[in-house]
Protein backbone atom coordinates (compact mmCIF):
# COMPACT_ATOMS: atom_id res chain seq x y z
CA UNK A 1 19.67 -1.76 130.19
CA UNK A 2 21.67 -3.01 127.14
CA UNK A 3 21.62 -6.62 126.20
CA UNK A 4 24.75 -8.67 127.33
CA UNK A 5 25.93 -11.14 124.78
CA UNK A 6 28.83 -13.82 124.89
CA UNK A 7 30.69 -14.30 121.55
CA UNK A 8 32.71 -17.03 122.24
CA UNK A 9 34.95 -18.29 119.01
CA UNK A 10 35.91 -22.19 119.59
CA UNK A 11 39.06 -23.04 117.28
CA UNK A 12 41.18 -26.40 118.24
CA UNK A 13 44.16 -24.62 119.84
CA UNK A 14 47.77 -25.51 119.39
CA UNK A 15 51.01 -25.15 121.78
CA UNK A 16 52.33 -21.53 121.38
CA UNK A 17 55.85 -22.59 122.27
CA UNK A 18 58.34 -25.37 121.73
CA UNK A 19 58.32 -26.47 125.15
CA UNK A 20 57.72 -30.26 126.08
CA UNK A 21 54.96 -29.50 128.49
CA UNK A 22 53.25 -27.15 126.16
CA UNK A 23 53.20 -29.53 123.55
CA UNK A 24 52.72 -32.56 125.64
CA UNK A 25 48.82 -31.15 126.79
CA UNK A 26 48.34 -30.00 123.63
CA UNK A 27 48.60 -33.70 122.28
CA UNK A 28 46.95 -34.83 125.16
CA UNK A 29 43.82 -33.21 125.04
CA UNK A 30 44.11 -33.39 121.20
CA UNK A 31 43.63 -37.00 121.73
CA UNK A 32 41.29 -37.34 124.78
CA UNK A 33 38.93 -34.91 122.43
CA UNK A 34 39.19 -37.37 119.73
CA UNK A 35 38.58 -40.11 122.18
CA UNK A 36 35.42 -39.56 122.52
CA UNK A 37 34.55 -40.96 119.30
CA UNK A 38 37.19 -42.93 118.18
CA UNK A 39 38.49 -46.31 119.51
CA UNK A 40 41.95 -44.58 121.88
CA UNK A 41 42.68 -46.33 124.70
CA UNK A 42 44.23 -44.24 127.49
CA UNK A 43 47.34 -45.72 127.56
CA UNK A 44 47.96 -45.35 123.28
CA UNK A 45 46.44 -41.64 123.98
CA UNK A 46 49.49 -41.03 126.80
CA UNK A 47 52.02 -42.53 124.72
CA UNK A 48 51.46 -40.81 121.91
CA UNK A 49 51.40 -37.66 123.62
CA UNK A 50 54.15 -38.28 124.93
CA UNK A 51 56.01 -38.94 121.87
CA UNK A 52 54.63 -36.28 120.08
CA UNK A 53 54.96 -33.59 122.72
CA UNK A 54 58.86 -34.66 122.39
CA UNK A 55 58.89 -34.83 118.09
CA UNK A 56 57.36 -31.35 118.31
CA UNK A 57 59.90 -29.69 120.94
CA UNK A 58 62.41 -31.13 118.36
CA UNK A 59 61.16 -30.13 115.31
CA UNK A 60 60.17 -26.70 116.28
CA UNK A 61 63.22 -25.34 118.08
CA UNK A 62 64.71 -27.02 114.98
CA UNK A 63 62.84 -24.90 112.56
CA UNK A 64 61.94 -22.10 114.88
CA UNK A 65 58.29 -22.39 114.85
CA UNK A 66 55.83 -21.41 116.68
CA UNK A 67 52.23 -22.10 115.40
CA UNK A 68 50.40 -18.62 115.27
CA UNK A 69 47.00 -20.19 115.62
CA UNK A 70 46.11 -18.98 119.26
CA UNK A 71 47.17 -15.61 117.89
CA UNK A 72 45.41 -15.30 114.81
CA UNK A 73 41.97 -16.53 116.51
CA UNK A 74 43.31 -14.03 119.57
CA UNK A 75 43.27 -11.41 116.72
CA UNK A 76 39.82 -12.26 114.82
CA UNK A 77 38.22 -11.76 118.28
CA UNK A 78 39.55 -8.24 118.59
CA UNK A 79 38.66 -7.40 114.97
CA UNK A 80 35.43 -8.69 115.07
CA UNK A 81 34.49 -6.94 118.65
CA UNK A 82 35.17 -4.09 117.17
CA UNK A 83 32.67 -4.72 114.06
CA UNK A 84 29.89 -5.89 116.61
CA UNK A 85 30.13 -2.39 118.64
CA UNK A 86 29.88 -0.27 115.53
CA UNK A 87 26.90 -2.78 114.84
CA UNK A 88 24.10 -2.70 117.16
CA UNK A 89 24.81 0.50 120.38
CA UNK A 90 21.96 -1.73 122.46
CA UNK A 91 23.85 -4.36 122.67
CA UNK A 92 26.94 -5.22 125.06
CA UNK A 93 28.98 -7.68 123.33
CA UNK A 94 31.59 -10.21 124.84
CA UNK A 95 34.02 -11.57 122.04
CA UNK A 96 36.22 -14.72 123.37
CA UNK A 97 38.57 -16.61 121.53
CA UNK A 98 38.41 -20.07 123.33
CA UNK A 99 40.03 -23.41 122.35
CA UNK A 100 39.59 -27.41 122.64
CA UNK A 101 42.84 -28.75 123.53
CA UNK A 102 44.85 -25.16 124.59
CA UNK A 103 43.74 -22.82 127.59
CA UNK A 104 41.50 -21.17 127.61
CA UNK A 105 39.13 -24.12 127.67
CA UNK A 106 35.75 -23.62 125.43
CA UNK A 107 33.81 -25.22 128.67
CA UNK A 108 35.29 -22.64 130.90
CA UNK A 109 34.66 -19.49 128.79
CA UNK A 110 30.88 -20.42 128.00
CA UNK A 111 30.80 -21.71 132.52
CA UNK A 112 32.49 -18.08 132.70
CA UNK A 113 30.05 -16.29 130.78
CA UNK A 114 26.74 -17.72 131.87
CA UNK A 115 25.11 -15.21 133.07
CA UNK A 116 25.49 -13.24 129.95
CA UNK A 117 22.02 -12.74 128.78
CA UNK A 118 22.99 -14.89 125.61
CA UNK A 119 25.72 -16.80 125.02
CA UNK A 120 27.14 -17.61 120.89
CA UNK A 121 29.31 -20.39 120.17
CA UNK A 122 31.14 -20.39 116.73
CA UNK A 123 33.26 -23.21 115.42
CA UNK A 124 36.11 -21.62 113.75
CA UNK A 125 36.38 -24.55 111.12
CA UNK A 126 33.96 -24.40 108.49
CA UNK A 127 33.13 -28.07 108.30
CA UNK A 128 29.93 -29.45 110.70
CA UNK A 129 31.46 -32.81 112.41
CA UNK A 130 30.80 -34.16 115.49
CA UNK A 131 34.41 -32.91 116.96
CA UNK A 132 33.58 -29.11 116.16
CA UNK A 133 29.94 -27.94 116.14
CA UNK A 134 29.18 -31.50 117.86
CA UNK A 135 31.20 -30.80 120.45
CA UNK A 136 29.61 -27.24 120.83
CA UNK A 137 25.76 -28.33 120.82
CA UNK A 138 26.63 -31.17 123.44
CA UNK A 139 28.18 -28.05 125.81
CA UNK A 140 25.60 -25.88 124.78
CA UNK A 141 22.97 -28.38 126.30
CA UNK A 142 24.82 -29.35 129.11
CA UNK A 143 24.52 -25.45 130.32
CA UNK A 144 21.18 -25.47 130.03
CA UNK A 145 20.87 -26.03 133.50
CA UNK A 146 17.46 -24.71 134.26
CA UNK A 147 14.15 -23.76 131.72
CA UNK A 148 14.54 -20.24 132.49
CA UNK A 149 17.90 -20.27 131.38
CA UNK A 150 18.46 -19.67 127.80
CA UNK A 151 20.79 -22.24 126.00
CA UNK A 152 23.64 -21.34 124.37
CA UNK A 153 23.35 -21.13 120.29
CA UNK A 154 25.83 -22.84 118.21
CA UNK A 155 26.33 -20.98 114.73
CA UNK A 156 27.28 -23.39 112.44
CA UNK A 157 26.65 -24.30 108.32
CA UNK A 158 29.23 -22.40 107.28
CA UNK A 159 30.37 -25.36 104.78
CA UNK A 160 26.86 -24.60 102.73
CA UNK A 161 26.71 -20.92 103.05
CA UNK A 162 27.01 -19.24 99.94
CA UNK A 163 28.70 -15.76 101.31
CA UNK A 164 31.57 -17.41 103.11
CA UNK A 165 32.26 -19.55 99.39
CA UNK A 166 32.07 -15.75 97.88
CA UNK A 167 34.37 -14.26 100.51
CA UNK A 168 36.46 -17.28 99.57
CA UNK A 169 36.79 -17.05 96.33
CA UNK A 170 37.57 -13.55 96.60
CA UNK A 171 40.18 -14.12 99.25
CA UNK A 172 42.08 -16.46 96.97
CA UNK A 173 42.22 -14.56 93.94
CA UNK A 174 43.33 -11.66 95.93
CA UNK A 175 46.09 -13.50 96.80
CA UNK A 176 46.73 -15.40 93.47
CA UNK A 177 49.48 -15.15 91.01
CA UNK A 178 49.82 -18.31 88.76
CA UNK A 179 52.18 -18.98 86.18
CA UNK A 180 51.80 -21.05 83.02
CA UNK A 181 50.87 -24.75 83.93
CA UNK A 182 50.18 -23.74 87.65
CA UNK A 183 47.59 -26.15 89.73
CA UNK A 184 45.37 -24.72 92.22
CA UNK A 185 45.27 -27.30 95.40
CA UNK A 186 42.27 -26.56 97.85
CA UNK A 187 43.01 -28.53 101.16
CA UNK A 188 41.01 -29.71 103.81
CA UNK A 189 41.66 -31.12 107.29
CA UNK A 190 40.86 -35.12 106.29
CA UNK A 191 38.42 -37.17 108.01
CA UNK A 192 37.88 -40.39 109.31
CA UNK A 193 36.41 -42.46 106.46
CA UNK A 194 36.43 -46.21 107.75
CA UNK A 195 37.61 -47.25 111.19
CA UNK A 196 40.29 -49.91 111.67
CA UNK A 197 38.11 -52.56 111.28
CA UNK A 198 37.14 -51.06 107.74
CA UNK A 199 33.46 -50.06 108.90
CA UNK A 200 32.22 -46.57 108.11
CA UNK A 201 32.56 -44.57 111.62
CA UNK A 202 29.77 -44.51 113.88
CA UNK A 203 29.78 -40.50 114.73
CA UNK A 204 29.23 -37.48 112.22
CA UNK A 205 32.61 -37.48 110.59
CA UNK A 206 31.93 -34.04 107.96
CA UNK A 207 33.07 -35.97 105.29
CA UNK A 208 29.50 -35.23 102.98
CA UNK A 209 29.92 -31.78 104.03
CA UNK A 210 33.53 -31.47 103.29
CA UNK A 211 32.80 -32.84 100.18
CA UNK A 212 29.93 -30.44 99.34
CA UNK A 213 32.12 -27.60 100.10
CA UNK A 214 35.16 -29.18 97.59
CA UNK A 215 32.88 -29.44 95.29
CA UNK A 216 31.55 -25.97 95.69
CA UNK A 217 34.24 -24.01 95.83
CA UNK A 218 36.34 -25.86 93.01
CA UNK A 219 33.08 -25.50 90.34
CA UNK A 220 33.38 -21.63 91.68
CA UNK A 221 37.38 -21.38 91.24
CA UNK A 222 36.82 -22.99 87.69
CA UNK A 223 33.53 -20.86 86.50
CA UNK A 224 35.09 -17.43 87.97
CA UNK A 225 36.35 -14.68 84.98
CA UNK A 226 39.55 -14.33 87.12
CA UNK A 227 40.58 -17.63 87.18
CA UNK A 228 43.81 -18.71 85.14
CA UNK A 229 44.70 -22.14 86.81
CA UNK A 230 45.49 -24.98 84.03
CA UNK A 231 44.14 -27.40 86.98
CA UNK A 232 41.83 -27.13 90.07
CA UNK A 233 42.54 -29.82 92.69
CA UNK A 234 41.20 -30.76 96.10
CA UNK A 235 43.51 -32.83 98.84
CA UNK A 236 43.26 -33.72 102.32
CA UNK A 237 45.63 -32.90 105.51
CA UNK A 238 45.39 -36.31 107.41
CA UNK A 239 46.33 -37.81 110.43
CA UNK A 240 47.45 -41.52 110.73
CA UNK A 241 45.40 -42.80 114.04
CA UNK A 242 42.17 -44.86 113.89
CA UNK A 243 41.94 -45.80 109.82
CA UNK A 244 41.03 -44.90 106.67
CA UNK A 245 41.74 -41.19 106.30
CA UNK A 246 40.14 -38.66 103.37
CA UNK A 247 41.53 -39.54 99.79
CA UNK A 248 43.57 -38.20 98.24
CA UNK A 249 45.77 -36.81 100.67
CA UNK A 250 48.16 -34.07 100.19
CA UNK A 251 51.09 -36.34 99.61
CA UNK A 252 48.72 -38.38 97.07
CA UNK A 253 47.73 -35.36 94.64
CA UNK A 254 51.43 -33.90 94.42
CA UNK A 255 52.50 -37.18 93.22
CA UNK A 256 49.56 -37.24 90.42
CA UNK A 257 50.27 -33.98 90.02
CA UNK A 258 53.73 -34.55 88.73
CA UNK A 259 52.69 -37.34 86.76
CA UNK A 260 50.92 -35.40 84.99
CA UNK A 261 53.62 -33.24 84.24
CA UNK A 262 52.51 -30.37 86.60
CA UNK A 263 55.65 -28.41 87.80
CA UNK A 264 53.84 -25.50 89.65
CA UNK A 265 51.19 -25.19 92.18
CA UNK A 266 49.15 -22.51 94.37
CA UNK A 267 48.05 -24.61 97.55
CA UNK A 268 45.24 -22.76 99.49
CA UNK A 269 44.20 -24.67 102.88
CA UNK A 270 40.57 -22.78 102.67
CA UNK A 271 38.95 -25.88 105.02
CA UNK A 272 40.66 -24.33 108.01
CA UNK A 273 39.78 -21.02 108.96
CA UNK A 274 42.96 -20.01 110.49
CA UNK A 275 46.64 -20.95 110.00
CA UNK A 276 48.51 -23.53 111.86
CA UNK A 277 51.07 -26.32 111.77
CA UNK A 278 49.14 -28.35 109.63
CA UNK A 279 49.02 -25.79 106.62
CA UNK A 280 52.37 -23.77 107.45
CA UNK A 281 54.61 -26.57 108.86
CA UNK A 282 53.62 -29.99 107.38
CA UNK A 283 51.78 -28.75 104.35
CA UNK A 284 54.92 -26.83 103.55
CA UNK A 285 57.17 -30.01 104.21
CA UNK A 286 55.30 -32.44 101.75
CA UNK A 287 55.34 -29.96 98.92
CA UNK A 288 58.95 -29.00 99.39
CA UNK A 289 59.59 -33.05 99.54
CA UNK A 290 57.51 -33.09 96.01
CA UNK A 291 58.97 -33.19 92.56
CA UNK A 292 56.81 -30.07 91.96
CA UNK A 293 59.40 -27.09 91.38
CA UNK A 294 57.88 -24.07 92.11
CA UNK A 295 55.29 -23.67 95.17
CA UNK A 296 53.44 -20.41 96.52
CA UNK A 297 51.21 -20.52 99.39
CA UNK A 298 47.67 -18.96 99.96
CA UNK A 299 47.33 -17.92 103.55
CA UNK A 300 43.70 -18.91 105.71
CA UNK A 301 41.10 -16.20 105.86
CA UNK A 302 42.86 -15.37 109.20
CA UNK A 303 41.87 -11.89 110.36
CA UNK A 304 40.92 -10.72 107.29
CA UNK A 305 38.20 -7.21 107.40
CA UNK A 306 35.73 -9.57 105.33
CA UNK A 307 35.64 -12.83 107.10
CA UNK A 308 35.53 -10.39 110.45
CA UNK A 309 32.65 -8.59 108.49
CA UNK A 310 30.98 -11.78 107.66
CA UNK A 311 31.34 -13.44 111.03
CA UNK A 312 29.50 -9.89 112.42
CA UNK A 313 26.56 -10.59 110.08
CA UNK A 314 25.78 -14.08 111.34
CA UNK A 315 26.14 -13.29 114.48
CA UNK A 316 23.45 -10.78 114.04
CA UNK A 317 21.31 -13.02 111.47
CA UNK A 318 21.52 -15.17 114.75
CA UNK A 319 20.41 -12.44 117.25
CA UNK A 320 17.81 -11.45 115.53
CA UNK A 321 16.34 -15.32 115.17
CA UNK A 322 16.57 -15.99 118.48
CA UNK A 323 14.44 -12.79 119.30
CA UNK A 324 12.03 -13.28 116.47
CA UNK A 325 11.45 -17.38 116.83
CA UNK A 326 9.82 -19.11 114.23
CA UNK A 327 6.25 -20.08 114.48
């Protein structure tokens, strides 16, 4: 009998429409999610969903957008079923694209999927926090409902892992084409750095790991033959709720960026693992609200054949650990 195994990819989720409702949950859940670590009351958490629920039904029949998130992870679990079955023939595999804050739930896929004979649980962010892979190893234990039941494994590390910087760096040249005096901008989702009472935050924010993985890949960018970039920069996507965000932000660099007499930039969101509103709506908006003059964009690793291809070699790295245990 072939072995039956859940593949269930967990990425936040965002409203695939510009309806109030949609959009309304989204921001909801978005923020009850984010309660659980940060200082939210309920009632800020409804108002602000609320509000935002109506800013984005504005602002996206406005521009006509529609974040293609959901899709794109949709699409990374088709391409990488189809690398698992060419794979391993013994092995039945279940691929699930799941969100936090959009249906379909992560806890209901993995509840849905229990009796699978072993359940995966990927964070489709590459930075370990206690939001993501946090949230993942706190569901994973909470199924564990009985010793003969095998818990669910969280793949995670993928901030430290040297083929995903390789696939990277790859991934952005591909895609490259600067001009004279054209910055590279990697961006990551920001972080909570001190709470509103300036104190460092009391859960596992990512912030070393994001900043291992800056460092990483911008050494990388800088050492690699193909490079051509006059300057290699790293900014932050932030969010303006419970403090101190990541520095600099997005809005900070472009402004030292044009002080320095920069006029052209490549940004490449490579801390997000798919592409959203926050790197195809907002990151858009504060560049095009710059001084810099010419812009060019550098899309996620979406559902491209190597990150599908890479994703299908963990996931057997992990298979085979769990049936060969360390002693």
């Amino acid at each position: 009998m072939k072995q039956r195994i859940a593949v269930i990819l967990a990425a936040h989720g965002e409203a695939e429409t510009a309806g109030f409702f949609d959009n309304f949950s989204m921001n909801r859940h978005t923020l009850a999610h984010a309660g659980e670590v940060m200082n939210l009351p309920a009632a800020l958490q409804l108002m602000i969903a609320v509000a935002g629920g109506a800013k984005n039904m504005v602002q996206f029949r406005k521009k006509n957008f529609r974040s293609p998130q959901n899709e794109i992870t949709r699409k990374q679990a088709g391409l990488l079923a189809e690398k698992l079955a060419r794979q391993a023939e013994e092995i039945e595999f279940e691929v699930h694209a799941s969100f936090f804050v959009t249906p379909p739930f992560v806890g209901k896929v993995i509840e849905q999927t229990r009796q699978c004979d072993l359940q995966l649980l990927i964070p489709m962010a590459p930075i370990d926090n206690r939001l993501m892979s946090g949230s993942l190893d706190i569901l994973a234990q909470r199924q564990q409902s009985s010793q003969s039941q095998m818990r669910p494994k969280v793949i995670s590390g993928f901030w430290n892992d040297p083929d995903l910087l390789n696939i990277s760096l790859d991934h952005l040249f591909m895609h490259a084409a600067p001009s004279d005096n054209t910055a590279l901008v990697l961006a990551f989702h920001g972080t909570l750095e001190k709470n509103q009472k300036g104190e460092e935050p009391g859960f596992h924010t990512g912030s070393k790991e994001m900043g291992s993985m800056a460092s990483a890949l911008q050494k990388a960018v800088r050492n690699d033959p193909r490079n051509s970039y006059k300057r290699i920069e790293v900014a932050y996507l932030n969010h303006d709720v419970g403090g101190t965000w990541s520095s600099p932000s997005l809005q900070e660099m472009l402004e030292s960026l044009h002080k320095k007499s920069v006029d052209a930039l490549e940004l490449f969101c490579c801390g997000y693992f798919s592409d959203g509103t926050e790197t195809m709506l907002h990151a858009r908006e504060h560049v095009a609200e710059s001084s810099i003059k010419k812009s060019d964009f550098i899309p996620c690793l979406n559902e491209s054949e190597a990150f599908a291809e890479y994703l299908a070699a963990k996931i057997r790295k992990a298979i085979d650990q769990t049936a060969s245990p360390a002693v």
